[in-house]
Protein backbone atom coordinates (compact mmCIF):
# COMPACT_ATOMS: atom_id res chain seq x y z
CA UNK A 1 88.57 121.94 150.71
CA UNK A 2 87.12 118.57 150.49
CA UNK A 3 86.39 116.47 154.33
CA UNK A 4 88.22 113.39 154.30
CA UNK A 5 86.01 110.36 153.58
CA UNK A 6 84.65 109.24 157.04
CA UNK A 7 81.50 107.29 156.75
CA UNK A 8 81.15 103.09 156.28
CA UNK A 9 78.70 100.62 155.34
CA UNK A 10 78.66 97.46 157.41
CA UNK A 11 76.84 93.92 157.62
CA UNK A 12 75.49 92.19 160.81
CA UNK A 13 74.93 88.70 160.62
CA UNK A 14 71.82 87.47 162.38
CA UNK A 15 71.14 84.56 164.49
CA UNK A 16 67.88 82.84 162.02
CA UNK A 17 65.87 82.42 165.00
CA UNK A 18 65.18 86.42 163.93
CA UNK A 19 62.85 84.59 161.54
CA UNK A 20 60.29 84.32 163.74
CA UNK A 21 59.37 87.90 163.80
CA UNK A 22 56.54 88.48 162.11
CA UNK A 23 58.17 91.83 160.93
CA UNK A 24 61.13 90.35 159.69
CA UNK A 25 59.42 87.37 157.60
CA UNK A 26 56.78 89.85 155.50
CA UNK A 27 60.03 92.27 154.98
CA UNK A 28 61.71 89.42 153.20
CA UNK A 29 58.76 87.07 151.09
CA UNK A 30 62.11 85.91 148.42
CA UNK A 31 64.27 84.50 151.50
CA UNK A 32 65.72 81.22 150.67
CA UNK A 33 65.83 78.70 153.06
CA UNK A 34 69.30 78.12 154.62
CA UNK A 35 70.32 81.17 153.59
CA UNK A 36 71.75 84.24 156.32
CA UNK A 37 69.63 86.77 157.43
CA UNK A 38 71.30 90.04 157.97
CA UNK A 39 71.14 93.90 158.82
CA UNK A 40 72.79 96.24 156.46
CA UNK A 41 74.17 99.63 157.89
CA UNK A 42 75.96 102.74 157.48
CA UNK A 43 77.74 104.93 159.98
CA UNK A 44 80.35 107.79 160.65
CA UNK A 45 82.03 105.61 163.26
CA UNK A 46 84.24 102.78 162.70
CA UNK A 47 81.81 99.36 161.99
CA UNK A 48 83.45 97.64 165.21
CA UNK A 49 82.45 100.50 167.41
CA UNK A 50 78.61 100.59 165.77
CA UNK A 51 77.91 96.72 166.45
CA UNK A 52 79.45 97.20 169.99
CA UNK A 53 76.76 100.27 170.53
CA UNK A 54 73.86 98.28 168.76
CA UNK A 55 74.27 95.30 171.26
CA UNK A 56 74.45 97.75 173.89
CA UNK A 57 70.99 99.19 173.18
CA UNK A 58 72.63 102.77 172.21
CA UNK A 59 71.07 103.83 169.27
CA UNK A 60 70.49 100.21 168.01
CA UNK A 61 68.03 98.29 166.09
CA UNK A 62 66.36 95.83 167.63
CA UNK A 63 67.24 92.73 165.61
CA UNK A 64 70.80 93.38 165.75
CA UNK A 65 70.51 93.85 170.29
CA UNK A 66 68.80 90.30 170.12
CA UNK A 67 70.06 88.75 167.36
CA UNK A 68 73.36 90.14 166.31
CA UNK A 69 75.74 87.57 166.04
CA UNK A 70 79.02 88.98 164.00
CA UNK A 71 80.16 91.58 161.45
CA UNK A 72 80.76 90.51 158.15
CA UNK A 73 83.48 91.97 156.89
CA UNK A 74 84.12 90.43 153.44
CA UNK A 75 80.75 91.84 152.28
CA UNK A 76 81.84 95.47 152.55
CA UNK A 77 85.30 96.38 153.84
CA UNK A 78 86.35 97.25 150.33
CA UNK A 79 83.72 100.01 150.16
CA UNK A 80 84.52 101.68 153.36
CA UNK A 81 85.82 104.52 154.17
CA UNK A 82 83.38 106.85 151.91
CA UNK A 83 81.45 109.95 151.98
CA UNK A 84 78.42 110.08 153.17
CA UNK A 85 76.36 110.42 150.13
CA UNK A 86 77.84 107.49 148.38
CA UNK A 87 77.44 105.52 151.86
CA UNK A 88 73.87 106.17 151.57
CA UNK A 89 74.02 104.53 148.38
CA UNK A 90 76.04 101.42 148.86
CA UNK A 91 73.87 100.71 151.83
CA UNK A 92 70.67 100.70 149.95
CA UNK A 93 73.27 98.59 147.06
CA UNK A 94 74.14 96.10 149.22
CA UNK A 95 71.13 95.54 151.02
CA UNK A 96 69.53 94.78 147.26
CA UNK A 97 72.36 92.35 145.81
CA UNK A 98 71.86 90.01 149.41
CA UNK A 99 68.14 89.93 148.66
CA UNK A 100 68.41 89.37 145.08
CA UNK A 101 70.85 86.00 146.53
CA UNK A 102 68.23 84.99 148.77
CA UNK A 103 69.36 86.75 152.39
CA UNK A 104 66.88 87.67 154.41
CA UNK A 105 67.66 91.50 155.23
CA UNK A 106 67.20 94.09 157.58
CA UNK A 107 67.79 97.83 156.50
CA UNK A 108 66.71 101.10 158.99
């Protein structure tokens, strides 16, 4: 029997002053100026819960603790829920078509 589909992709927007890490800048040599930076995720929990944990320190990346600002919803709440395979995959999708329009982005 087949698991219900349980896993989401979601998009933090970050606060530009994360463009000041070093890090960040080399990771992203096509951002566009003016454009938003952003992490890309994927989790098993619900997307609100995640960003709550990640600027909470619990299992977060660092960018998003300092520099998380919002979720952005319209960039992937039609994808979500999926399995976990094809999660894996949209992530790595998304995180592509917001470089490819300039966004600086942050994937783990």
């Amino acid at each position: 029997m087949a698991r219900r589909p349980r896993h989401h992709v979601y998009v933090v927007e970050l606060h530009s002053d994360v463009l000041r890490e070093r890090k960040f800048r080399q990771g992203n040599p096509d951002y566009v100026d003016g454009k938003p930076c952003v992490y890309v995720g994927m989790t098993g929990l619900d997307p609100d819960v995640r960003f709550d944990r990640h600027k909470a320190g619990i299992q977060a990346n660092a960018y998003v603790t300092k520099y998380g600002l919002r979720l952005l919803p319209d960039l992937y709440e039609g994808f979500n829920p999926m399995r976990y395979e094809d999660a894996q995959a949209r992530e790595v999708e998304i995180g592509i078509d917001l470089r490819s329009a300039g966004f600086g982005v942050w994937q783990a």
